[in-house]
Protein backbone atom coordinates (compact mmCIF):
# COMPACT_ATOMS: atom_id res chain seq x y z
CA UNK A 1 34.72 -27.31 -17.33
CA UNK A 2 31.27 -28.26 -16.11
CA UNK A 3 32.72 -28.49 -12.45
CA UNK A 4 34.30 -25.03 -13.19
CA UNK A 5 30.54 -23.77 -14.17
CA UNK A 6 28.88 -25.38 -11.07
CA UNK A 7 31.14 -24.11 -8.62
CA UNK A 8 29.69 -20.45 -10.17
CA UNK A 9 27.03 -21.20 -10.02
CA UNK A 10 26.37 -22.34 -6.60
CA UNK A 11 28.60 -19.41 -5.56
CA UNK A 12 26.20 -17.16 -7.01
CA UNK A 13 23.28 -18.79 -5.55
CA UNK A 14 24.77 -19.26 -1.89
CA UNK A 15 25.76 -15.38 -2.34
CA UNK A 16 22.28 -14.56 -3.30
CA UNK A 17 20.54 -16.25 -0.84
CA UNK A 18 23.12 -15.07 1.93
CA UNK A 19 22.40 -11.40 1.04
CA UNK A 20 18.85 -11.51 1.23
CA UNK A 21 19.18 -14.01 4.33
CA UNK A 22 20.62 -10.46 6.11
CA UNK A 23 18.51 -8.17 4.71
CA UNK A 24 15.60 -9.83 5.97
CA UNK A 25 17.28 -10.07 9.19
CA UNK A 26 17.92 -6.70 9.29
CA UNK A 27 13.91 -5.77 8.38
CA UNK A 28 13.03 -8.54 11.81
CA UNK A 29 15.13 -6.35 13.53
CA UNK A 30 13.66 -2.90 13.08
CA UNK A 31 10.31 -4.22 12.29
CA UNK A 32 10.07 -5.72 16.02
CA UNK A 33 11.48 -2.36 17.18
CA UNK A 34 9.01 -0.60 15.55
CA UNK A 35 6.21 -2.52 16.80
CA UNK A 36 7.39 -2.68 20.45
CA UNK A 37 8.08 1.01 20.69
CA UNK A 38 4.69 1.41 18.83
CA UNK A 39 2.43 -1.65 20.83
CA UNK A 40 1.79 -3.33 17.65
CA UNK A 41 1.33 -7.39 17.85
CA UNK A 42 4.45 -8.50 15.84
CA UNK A 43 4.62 -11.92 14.07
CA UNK A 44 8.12 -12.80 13.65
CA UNK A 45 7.93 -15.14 10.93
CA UNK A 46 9.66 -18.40 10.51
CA UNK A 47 13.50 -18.15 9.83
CA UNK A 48 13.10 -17.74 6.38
CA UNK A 49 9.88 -15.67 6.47
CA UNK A 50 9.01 -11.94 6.39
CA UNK A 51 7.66 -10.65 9.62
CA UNK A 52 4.30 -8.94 10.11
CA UNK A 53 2.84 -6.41 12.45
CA UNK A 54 -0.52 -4.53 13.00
CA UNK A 55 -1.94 -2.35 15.70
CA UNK A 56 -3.06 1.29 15.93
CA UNK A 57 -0.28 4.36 15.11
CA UNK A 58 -0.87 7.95 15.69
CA UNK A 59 -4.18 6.82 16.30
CA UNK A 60 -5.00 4.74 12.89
CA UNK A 61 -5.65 1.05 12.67
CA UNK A 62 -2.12 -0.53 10.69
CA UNK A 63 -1.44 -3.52 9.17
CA UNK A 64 1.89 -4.45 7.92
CA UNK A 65 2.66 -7.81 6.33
CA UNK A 66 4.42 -9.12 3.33
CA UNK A 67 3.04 -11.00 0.28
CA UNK A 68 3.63 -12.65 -3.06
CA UNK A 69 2.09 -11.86 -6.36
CA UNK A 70 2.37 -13.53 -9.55
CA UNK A 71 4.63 -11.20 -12.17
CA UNK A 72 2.92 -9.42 -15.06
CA UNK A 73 3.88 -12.39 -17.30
CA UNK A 74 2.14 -15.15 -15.11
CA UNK A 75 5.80 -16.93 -15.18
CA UNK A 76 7.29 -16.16 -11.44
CA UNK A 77 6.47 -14.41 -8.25
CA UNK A 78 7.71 -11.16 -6.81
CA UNK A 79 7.86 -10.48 -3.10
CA UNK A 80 6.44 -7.27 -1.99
CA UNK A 81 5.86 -5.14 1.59
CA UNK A 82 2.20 -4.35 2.39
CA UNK A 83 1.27 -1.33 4.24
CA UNK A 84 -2.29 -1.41 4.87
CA UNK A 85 -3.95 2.75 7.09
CA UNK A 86 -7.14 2.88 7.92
CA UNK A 87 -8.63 6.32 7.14
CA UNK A 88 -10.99 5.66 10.15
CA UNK A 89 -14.45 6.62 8.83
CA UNK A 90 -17.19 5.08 5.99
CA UNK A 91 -17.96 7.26 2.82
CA UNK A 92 -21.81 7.72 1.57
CA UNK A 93 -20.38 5.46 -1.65
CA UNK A 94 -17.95 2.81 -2.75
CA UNK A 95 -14.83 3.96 -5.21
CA UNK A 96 -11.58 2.73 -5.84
CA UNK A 97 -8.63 4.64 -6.82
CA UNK A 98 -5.21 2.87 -8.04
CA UNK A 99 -2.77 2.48 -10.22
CA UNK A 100 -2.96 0.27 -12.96
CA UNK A 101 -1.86 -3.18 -11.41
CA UNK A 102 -4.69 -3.62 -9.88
CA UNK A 103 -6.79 -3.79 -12.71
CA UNK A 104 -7.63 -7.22 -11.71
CA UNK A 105 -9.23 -6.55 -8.57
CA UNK A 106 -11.00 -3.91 -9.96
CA UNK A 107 -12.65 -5.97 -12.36
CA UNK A 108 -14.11 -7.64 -9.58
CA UNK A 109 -15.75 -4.92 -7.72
CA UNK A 110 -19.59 -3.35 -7.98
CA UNK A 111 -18.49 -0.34 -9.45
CA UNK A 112 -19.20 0.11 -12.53
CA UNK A 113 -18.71 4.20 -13.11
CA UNK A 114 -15.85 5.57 -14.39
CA UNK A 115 -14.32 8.94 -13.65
CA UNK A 116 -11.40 11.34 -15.55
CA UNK A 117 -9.82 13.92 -13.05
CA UNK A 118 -7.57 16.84 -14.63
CA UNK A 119 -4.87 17.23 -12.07
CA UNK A 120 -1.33 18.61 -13.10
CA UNK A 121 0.81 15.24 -13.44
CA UNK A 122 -1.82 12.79 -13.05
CA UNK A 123 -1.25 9.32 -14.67
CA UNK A 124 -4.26 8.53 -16.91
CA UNK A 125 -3.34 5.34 -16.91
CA UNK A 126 -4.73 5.05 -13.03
CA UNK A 127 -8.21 3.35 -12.05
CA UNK A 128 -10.85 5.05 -10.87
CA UNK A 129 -14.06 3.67 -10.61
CA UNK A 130 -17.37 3.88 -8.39
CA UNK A 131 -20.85 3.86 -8.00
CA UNK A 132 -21.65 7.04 -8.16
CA UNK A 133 -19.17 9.51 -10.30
CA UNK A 134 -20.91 12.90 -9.59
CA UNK A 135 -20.67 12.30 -5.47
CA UNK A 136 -16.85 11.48 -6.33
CA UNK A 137 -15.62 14.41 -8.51
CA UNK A 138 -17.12 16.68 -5.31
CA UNK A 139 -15.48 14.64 -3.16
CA UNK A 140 -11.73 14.43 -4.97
CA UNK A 141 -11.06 17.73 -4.42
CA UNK A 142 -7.49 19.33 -5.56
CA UNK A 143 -6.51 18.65 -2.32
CA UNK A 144 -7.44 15.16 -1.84
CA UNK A 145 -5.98 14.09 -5.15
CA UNK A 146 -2.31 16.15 -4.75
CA UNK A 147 -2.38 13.24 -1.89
CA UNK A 148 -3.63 11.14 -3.50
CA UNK A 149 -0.87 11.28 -6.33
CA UNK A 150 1.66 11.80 -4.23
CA UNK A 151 1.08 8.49 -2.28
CA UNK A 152 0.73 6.50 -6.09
CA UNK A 153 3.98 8.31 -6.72
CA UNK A 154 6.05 6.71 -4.51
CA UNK A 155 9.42 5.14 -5.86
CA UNK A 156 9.52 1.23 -6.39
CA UNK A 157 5.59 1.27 -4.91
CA UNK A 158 2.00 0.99 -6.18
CA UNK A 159 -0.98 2.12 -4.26
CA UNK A 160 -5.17 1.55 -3.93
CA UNK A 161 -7.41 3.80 -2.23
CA UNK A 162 -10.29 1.86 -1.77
CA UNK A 163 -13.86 3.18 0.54
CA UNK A 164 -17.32 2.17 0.67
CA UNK A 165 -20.12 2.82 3.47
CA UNK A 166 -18.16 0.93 6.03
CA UNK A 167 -14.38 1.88 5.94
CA UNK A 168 -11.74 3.66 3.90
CA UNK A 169 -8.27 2.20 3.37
CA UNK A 170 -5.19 3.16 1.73
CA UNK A 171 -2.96 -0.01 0.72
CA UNK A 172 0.55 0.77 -0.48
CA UNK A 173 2.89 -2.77 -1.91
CA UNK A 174 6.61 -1.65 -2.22
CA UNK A 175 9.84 -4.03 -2.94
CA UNK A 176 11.40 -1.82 -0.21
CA UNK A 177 11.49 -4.57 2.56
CA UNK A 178 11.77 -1.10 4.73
CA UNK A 179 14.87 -2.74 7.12
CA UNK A 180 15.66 0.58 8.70
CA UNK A 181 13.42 1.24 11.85
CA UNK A 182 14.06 5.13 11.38
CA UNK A 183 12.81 5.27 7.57
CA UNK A 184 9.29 2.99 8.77
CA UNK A 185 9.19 5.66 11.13
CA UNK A 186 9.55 8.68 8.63
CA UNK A 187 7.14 6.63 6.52
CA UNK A 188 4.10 5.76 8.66
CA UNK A 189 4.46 9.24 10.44
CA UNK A 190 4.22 10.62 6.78
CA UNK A 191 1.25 8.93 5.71
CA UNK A 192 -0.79 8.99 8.94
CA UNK A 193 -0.11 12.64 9.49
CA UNK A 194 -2.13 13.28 6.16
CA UNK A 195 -4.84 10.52 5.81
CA UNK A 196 -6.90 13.36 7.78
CA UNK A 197 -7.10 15.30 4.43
CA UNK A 198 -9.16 12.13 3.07
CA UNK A 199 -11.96 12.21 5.71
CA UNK A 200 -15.22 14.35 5.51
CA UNK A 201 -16.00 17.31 7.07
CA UNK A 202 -19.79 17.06 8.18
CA UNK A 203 -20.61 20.00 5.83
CA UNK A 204 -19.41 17.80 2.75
CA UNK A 205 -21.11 14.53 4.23
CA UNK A 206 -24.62 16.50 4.42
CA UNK A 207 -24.17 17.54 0.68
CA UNK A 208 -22.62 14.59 -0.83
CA UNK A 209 -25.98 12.50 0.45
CA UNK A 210 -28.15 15.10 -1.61
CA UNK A 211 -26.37 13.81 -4.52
């Protein structure tokens, strides 16, 4: 009987590990396609390893690289896919937008304003915090937060938009190892095409630092 059970068992676990032993070959694959049609320096990884890339797409700094994170419970781990986009310009303050699992890193941060926005579907749940609440309301405009939500909307993802004086990034962590070159394209092509909407216009700069 307890042979019976082992040979199960190490079934199982042989056909576990073979299955994700091809799907990570299969993300290598259209990872390093992406990055060589792209330019991107691409880290392969050792054998058993996740690959990583970063570089500049559609003219905005990228960084793609996988990580793993404790589960809610503190018990195990969970492997996620780390898409980092660099809006490409500073803000006059420091905020952070996200959804609630990074309530953590939050806690850490010099921001110690909160903010409530009213937008149709908008998960109150989500962080938002900064150092200066009346510069962000004018800033999240209905615009800026239909992308906003969209982006923390994604299926199987969560999302941070973090800025301060210096930078702006959005950083997206999805269980989607993303093994299909043509759906990283669709995806980076998706995101970059609209991280535009996030920047300033010079006329909202000039009023933003009368605040």
């Amino acid at each position: 009987m307890w042979i019976f059970l082992w040979i199960v068992a190490s079934t199982f676990i042989l056909g576990v590990f073979g299955w994700s032993l091809v799907i990570l070959l299969q993300q290598k694959r259209a990872w390093s396609a992406f990055a060589k049609k792209h330019n991107l320096m691409y880290v392969p990884g050792k054998i058993i390893q996740a690959p990583a890339m970063k570089g500049v797409v559609y003219g905005h700094q990228v960084a793609f690289f996988p990580d793993i994170q404790a589960t809610q419970d503190q018990r195990g781990q969970r492997f996620v896919t780390v898409l980092e986009f660099d809006v490409g310009q500073g803000m006059p303050t420091g905020a952070l937008i996200a959804t609630p699992n990074f309530a953590v890193f939050a806690s850490n941060l010099n921001f110690t304003q909160k903010l409530d926005v009213d937008f149709p579907g908008w998960d109150k749940s989500r962080i938002i915090l900064t150092r200066d609440s009346a510069a962000l309301k004018q800033y999240l405009t209905n615009d800026r937060l239909e992308l906003l939500h969209g982006i923390m909307s994604m299926k199987n993802a969560t999302a941070l938009y973090f800025f301060d004086e210096e930078s702006a990034i959005v950083h997206i962590e999805t269980s989607d190892p993303i093994r299909d070159e043509q759906r990283m394209e669709r995806i980076v092509q998706k995101i970059t095409s609209s991280l535009p909407r996030l920047k300033l216009m010079n006329e909202e700069r000039a009023q933003l630092k009368k605040i």
